[in-house]
C-alpha atoms as a PDB file:
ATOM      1  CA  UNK A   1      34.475  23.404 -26.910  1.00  0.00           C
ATOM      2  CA  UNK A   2      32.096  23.555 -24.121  1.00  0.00           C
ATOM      3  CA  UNK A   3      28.498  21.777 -24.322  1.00  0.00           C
ATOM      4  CA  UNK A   4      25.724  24.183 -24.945  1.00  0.00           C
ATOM      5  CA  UNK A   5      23.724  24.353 -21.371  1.00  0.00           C
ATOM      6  CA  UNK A   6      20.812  22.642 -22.759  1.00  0.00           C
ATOM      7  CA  UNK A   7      22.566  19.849 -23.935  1.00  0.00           C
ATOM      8  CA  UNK A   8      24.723  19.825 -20.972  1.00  0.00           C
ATOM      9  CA  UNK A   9      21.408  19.306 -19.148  1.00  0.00           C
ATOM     10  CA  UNK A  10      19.998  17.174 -20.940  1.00  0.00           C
ATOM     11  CA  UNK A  11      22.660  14.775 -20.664  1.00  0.00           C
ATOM     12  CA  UNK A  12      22.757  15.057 -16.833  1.00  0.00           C
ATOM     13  CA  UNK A  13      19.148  14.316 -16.162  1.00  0.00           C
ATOM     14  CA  UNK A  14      19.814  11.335 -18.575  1.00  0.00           C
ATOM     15  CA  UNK A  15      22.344  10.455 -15.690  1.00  0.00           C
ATOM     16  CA  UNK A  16      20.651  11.294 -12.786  1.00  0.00           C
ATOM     17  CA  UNK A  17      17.007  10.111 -13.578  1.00  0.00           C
ATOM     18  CA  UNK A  18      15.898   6.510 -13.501  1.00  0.00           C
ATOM     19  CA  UNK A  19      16.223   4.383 -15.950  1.00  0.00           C
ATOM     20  CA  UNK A  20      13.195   2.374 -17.494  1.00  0.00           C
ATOM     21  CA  UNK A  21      13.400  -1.359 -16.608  1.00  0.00           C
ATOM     22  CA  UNK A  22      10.961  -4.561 -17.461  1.00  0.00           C
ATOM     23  CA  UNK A  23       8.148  -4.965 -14.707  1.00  0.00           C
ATOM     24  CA  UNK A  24       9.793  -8.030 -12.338  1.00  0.00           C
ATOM     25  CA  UNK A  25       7.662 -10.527 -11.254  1.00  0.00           C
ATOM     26  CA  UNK A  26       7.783 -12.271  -7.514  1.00  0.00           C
ATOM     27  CA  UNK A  27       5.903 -15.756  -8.414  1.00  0.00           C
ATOM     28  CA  UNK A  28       4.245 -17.172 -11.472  1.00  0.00           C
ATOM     29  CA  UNK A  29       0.978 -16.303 -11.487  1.00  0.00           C
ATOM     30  CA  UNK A  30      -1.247 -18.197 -13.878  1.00  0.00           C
ATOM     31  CA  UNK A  31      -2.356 -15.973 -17.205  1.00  0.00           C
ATOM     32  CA  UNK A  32      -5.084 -13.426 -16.529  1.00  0.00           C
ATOM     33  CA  UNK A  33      -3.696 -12.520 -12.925  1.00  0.00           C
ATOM     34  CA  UNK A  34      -2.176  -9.802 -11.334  1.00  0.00           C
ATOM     35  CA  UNK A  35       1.248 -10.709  -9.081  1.00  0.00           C
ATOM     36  CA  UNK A  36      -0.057  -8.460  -5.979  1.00  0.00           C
ATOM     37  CA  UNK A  37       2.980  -8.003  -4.374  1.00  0.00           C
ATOM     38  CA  UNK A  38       4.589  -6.916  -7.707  1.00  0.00           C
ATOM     39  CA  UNK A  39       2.056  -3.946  -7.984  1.00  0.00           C
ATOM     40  CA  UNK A  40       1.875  -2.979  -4.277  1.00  0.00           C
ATOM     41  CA  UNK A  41       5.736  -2.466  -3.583  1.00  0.00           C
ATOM     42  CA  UNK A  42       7.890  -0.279  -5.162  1.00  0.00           C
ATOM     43  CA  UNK A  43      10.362  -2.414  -8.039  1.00  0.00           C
ATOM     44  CA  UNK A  44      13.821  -3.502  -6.539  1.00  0.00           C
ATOM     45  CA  UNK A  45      15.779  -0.863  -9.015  1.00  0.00           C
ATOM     46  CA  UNK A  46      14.415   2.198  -7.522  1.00  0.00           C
ATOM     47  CA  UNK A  47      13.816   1.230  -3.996  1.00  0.00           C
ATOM     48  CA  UNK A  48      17.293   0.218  -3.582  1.00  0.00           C
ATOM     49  CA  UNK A  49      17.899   3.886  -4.232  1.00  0.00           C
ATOM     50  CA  UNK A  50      14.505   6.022  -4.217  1.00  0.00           C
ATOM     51  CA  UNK A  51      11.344   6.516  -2.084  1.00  0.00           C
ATOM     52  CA  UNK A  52       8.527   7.942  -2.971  1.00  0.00           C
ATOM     53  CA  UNK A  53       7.141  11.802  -1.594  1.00  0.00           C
ATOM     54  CA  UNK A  54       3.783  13.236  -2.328  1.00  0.00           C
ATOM     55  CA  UNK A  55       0.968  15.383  -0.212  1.00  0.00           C
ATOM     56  CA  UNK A  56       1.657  14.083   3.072  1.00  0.00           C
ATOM     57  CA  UNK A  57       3.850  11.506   4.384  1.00  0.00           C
ATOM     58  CA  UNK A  58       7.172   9.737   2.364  1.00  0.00           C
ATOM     59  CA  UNK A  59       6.515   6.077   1.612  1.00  0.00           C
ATOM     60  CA  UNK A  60       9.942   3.848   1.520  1.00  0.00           C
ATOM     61  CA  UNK A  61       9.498   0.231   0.206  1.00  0.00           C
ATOM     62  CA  UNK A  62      11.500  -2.864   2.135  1.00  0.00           C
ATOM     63  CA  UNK A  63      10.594  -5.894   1.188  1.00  0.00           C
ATOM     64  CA  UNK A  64      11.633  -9.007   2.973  1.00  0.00           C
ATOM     65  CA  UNK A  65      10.568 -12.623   3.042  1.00  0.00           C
ATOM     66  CA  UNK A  66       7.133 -13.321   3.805  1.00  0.00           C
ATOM     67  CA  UNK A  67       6.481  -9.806   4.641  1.00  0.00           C
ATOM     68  CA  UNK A  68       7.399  -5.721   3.195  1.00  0.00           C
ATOM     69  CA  UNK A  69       7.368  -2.773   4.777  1.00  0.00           C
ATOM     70  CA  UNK A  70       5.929   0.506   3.524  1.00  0.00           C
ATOM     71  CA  UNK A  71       7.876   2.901   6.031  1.00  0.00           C
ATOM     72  CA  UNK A  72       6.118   6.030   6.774  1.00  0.00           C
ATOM     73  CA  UNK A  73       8.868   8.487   7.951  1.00  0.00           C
ATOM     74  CA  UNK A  74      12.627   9.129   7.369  1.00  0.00           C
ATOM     75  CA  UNK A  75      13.528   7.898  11.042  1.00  0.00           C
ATOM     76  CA  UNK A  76      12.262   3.872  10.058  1.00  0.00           C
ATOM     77  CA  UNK A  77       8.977   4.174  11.283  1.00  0.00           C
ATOM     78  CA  UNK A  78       5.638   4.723  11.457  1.00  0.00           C
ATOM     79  CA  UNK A  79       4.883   1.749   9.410  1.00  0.00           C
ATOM     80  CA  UNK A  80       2.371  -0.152   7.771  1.00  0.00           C
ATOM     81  CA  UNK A  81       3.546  -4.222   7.611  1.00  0.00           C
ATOM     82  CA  UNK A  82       1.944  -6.762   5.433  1.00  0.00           C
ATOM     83  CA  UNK A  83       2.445 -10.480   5.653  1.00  0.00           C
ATOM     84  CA  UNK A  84       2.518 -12.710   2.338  1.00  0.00           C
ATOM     85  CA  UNK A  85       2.356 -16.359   1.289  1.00  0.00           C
ATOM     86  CA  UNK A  86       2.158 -17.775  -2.025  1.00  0.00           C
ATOM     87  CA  UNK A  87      -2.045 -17.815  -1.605  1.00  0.00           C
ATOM     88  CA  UNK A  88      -2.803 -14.256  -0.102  1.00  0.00           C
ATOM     89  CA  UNK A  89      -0.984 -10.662   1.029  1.00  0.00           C
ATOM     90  CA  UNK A  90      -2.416  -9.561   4.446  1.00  0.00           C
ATOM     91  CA  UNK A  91      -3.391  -6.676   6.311  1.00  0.00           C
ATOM     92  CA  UNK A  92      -0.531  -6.901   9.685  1.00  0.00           C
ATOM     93  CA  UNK A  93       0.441  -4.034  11.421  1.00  0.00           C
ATOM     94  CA  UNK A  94       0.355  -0.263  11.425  1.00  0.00           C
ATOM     95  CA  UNK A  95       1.149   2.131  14.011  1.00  0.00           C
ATOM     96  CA  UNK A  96      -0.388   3.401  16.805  1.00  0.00           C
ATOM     97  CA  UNK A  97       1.645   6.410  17.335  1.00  0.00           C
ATOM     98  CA  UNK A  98       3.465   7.912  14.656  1.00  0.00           C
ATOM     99  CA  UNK A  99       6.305   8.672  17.619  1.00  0.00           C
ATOM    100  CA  UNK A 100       6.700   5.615  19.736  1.00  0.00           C
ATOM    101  CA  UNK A 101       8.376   2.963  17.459  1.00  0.00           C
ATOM    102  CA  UNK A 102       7.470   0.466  20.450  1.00  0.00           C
ATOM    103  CA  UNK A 103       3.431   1.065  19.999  1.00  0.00           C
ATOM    104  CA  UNK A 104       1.373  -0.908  17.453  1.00  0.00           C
ATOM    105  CA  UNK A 105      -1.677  -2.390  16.029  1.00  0.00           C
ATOM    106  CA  UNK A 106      -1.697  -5.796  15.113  1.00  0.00           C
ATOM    107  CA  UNK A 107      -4.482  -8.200  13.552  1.00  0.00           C
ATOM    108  CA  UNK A 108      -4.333 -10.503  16.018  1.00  0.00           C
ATOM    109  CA  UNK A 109      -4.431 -13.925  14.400  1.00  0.00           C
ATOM    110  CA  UNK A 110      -1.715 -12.547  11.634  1.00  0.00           C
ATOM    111  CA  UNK A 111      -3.317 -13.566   8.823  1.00  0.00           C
ATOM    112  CA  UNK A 112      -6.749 -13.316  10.002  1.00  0.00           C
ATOM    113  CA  UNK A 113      -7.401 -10.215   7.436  1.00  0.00           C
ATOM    114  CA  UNK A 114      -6.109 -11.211   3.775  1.00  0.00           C
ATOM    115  CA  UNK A 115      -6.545  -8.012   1.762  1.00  0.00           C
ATOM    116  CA  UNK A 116      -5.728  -9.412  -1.455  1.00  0.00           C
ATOM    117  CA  UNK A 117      -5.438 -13.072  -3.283  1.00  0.00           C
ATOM    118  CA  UNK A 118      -1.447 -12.727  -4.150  1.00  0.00           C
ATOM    119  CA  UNK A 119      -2.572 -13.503  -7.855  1.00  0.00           C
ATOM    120  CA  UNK A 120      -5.726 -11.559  -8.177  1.00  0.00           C
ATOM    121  CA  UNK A 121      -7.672 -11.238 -10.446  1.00  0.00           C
ATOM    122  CA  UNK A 122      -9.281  -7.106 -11.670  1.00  0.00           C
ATOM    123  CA  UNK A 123     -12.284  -6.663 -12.845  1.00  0.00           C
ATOM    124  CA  UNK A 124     -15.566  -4.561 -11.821  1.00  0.00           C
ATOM    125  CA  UNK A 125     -14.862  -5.807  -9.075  1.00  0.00           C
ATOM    126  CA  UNK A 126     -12.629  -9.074  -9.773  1.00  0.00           C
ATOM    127  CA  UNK A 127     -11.293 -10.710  -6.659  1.00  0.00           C
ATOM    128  CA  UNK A 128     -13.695 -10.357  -3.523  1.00  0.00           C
ATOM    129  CA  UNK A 129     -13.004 -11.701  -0.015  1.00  0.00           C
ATOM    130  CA  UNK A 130     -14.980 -11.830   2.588  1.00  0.00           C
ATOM    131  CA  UNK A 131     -13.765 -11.192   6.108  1.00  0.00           C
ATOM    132  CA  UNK A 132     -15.344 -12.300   9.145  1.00  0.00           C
ATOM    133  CA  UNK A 133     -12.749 -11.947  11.602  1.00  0.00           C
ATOM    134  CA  UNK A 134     -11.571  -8.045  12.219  1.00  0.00           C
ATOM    135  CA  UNK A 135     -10.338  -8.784  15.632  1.00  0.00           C
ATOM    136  CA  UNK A 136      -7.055  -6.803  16.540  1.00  0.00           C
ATOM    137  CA  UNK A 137      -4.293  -5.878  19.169  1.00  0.00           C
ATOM    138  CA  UNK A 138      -3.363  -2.607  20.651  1.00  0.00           C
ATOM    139  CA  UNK A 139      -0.076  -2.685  22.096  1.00  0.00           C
ATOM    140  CA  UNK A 140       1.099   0.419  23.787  1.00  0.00           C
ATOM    141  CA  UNK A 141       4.595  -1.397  24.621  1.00  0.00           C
ATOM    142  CA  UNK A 142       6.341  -4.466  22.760  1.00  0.00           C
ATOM    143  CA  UNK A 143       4.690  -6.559  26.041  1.00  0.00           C
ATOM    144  CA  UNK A 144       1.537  -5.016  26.767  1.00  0.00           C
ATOM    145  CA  UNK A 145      -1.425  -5.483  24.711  1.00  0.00           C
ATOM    146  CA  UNK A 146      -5.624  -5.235  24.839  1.00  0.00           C
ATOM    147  CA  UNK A 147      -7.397  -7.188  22.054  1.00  0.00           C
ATOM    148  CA  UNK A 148     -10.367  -5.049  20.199  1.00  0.00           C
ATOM    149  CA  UNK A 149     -12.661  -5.797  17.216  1.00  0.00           C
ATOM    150  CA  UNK A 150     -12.778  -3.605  14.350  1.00  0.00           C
ATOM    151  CA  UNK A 151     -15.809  -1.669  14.742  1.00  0.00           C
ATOM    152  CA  UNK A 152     -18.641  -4.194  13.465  1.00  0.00           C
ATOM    153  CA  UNK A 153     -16.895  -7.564  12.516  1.00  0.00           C
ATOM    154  CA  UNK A 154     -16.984  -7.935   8.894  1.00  0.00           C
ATOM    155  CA  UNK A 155     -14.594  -6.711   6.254  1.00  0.00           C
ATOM    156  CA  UNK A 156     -14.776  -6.707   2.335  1.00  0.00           C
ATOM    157  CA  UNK A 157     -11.588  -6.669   0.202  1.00  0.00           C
ATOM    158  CA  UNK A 158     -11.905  -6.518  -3.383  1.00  0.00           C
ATOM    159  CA  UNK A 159     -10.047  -5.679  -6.463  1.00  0.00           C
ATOM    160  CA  UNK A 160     -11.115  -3.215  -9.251  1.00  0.00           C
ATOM    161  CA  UNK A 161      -9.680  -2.142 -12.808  1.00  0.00           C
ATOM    162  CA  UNK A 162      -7.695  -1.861 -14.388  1.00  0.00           C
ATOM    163  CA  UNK A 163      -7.596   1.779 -15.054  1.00  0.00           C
ATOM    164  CA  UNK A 164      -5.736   4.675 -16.745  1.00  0.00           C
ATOM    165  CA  UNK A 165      -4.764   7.403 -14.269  1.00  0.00           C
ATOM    166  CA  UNK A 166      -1.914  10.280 -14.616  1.00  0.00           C
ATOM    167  CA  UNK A 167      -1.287  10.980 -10.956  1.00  0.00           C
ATOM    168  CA  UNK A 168       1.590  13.683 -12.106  1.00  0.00           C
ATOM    169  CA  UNK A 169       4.601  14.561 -10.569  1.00  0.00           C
ATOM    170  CA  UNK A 170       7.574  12.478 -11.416  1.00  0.00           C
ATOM    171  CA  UNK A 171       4.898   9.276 -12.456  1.00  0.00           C
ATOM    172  CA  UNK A 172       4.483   9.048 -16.220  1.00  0.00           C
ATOM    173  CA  UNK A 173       0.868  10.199 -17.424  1.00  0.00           C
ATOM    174  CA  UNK A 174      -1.783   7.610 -18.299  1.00  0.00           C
ATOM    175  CA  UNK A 175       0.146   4.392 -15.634  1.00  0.00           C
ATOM    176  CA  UNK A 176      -2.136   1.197 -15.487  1.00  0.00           C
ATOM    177  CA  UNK A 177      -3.820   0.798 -12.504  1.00  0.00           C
ATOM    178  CA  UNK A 178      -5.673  -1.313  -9.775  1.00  0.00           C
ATOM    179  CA  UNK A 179      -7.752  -0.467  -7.216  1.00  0.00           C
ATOM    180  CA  UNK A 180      -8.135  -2.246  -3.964  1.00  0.00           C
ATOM    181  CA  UNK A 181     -10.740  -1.543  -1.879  1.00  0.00           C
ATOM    182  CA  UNK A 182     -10.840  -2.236   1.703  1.00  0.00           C
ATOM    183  CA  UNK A 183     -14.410  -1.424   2.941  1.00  0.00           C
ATOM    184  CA  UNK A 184     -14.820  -2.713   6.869  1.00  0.00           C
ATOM    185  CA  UNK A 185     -17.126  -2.088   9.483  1.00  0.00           C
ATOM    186  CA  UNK A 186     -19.805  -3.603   7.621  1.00  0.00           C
ATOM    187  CA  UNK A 187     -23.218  -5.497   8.782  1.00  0.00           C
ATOM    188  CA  UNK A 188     -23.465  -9.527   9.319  1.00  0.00           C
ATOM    189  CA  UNK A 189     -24.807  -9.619   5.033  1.00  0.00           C
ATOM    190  CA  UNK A 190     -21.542  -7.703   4.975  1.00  0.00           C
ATOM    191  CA  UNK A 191     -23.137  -4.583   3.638  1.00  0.00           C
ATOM    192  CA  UNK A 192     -24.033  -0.624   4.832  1.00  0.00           C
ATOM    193  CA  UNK A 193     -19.698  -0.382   5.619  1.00  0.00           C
ATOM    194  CA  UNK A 194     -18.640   2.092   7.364  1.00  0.00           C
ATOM    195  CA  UNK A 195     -15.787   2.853   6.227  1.00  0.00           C
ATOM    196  CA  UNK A 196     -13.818   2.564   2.692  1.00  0.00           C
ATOM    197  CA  UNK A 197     -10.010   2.935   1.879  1.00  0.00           C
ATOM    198  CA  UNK A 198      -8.797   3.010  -1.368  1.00  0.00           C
ATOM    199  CA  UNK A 199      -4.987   1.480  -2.379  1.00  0.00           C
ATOM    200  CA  UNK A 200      -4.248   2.328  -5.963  1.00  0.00           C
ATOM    201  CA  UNK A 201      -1.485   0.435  -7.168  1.00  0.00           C
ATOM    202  CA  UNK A 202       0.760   0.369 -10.193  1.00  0.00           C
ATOM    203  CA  UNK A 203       3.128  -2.300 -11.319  1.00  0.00           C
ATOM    204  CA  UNK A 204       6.710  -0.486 -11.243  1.00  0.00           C
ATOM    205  CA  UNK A 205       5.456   2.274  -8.625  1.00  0.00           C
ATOM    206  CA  UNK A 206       3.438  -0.076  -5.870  1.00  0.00           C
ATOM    207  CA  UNK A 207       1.178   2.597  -3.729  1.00  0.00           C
ATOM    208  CA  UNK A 208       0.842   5.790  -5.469  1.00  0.00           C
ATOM    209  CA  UNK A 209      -2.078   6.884  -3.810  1.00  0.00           C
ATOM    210  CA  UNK A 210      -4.299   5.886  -0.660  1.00  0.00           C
ATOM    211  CA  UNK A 211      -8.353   7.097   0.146  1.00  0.00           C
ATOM    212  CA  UNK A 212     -10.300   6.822   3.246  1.00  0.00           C
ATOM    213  CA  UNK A 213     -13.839   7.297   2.861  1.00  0.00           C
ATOM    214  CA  UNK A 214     -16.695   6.896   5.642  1.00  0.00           C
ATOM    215  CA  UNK A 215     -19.950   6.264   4.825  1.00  0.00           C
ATOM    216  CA  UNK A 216     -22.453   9.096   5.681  1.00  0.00           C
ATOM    217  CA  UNK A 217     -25.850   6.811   7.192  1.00  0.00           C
ATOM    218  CA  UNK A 218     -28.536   8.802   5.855  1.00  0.00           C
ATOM    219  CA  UNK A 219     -27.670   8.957   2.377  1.00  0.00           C
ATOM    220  CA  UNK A 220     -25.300   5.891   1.793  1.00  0.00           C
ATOM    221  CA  UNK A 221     -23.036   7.809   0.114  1.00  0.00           C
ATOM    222  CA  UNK A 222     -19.493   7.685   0.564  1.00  0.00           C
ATOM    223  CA  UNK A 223     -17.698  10.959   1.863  1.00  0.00           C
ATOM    224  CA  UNK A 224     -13.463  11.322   1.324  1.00  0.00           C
ATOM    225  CA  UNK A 225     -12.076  12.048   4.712  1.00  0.00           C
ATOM    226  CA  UNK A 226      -8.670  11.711   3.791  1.00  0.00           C
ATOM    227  CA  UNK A 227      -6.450  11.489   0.577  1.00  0.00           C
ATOM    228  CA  UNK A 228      -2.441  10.978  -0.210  1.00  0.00           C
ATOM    229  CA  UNK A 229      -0.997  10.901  -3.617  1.00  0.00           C
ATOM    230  CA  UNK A 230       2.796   9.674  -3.561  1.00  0.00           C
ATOM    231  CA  UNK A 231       4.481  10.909  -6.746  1.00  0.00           C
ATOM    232  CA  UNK A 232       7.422  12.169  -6.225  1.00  0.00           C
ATOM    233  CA  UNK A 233      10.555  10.177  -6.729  1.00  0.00           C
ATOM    234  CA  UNK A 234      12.916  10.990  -4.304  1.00  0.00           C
ATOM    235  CA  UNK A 235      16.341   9.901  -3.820  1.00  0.00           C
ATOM    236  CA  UNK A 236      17.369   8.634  -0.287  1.00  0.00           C
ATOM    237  CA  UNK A 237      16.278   4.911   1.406  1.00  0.00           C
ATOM    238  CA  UNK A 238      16.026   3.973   5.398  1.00  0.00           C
ATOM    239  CA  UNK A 239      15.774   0.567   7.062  1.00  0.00           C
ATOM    240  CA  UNK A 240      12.562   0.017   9.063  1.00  0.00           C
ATOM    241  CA  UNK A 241      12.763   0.342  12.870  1.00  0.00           C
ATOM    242  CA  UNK A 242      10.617  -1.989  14.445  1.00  0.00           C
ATOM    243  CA  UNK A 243      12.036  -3.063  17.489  1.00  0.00           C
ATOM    244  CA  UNK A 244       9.306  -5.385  19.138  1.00  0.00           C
ATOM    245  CA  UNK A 245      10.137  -8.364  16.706  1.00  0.00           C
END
């Protein structure tokens, strides 16, 4: 006899749906710390397979050695590209048009902006870093290029939580999360920033949802000028296409 449709359907999202799997770890990191590059890429299950949708652009994981890839569109780029090491992930490259594969933004000593310690450590905040260099590279070509510094030098980096959030869509309510903050712009006692993004991060999602904020002077009060929440789980994967190097 035929299935009754709910149970028919019921056993085909079973199928179709992702399946649960342990939280995988990329290095040992000692007890009490957070492996970054664990919670700010997508795990190896689903992005062999998935990407993740949400308000605004699609995010699709790559993650390669010494360096991953969150890929912005479905052609292979825009792009953001971070560097890693066994001591720090890094702020690298984004894009500087979200149409010209060949035009980029790079911090110009590579690993001159460390965003996070690759075993951090969360707290109110928990890990801080201090940044003094800012200096970047616009590159309008793979072979041209003009150096510029980021707005006042100095940069702070730290990392907050963890918290409870339910960011809806496909995510499951209530996920664990950190909260890096990337505040730059800032003064020589690396204060009065001017502007503030926000990276919150879960273990088996990576980036599920990114915040710029810019600080309005005469109140010191941090205003959201942009938000994207990634939680949709989508089927479908592209390589990046970055053809410079």
């Amino acid at each position: 006899a035929a299935l009754p449709l709910t149970i028919a359907a019921l056993i085909l999202a079973v199928l179709v749906l992702p399946r649960p799997a342990a939280a995988e770890s990329t290095i040992n990191c000692p007890a009490g710390t957070y492996d970054m590059l664990d919670w700010m890429t997508l795990d190896s299950d689903l992005r062999s397979t998935y990407h993740l949708e949400g308000t605004s652009n699609p995010l699709y994981t790559s993650v390669e050695a010494g360096k991953f890839y969150w890929v912005k569109g479905g052609l292979g780029y825009p792009w953001d590209i971070q560097l890693y090491d066994s001591n720090y992930i890094y702020l690298w490259i984004t894009e500087l048009s979200y149409t010209v594969p060949v035009s980029y933004k790079k911090f110009t000593n590579n690993t001159n902006l460390p965003l996070v310690p690759r075993c951090a450590v969360a707290g109110m905040p928990g890990s801080a870093i201090a940044v003094p260099n800012t200096n970047y590279d616009l590159h309008t070509n793979c072979s041209q290029t003009c150096s510029v510094t980021l707005g006042l030098q100095n940069a702070v980096n730290e990392v907050w939580g963890p918290y409870t959030y339910s960011f809806g869509g496909d995510l499951p309510s209530n996920l664990t999360t950190l909260v890096i903050s990337y505040r730059y712009n800032c003064d020589t006692n690396y204060q009065n920033c001017g502007d503030k993004e926000e990276y919150y991060v879960t273990q088996r999602y990576g980036l599920v949802q990114w915040i710029h904020y810019v600080l309005i002077p005469s109140t010191g009060v941090y205003a959201q000028l942009q938000k994207t929440v990634y939680n949709q789980l989508v089927v479908g994967v592209v390589p990046p296409n970055f053809p410079c190097f």
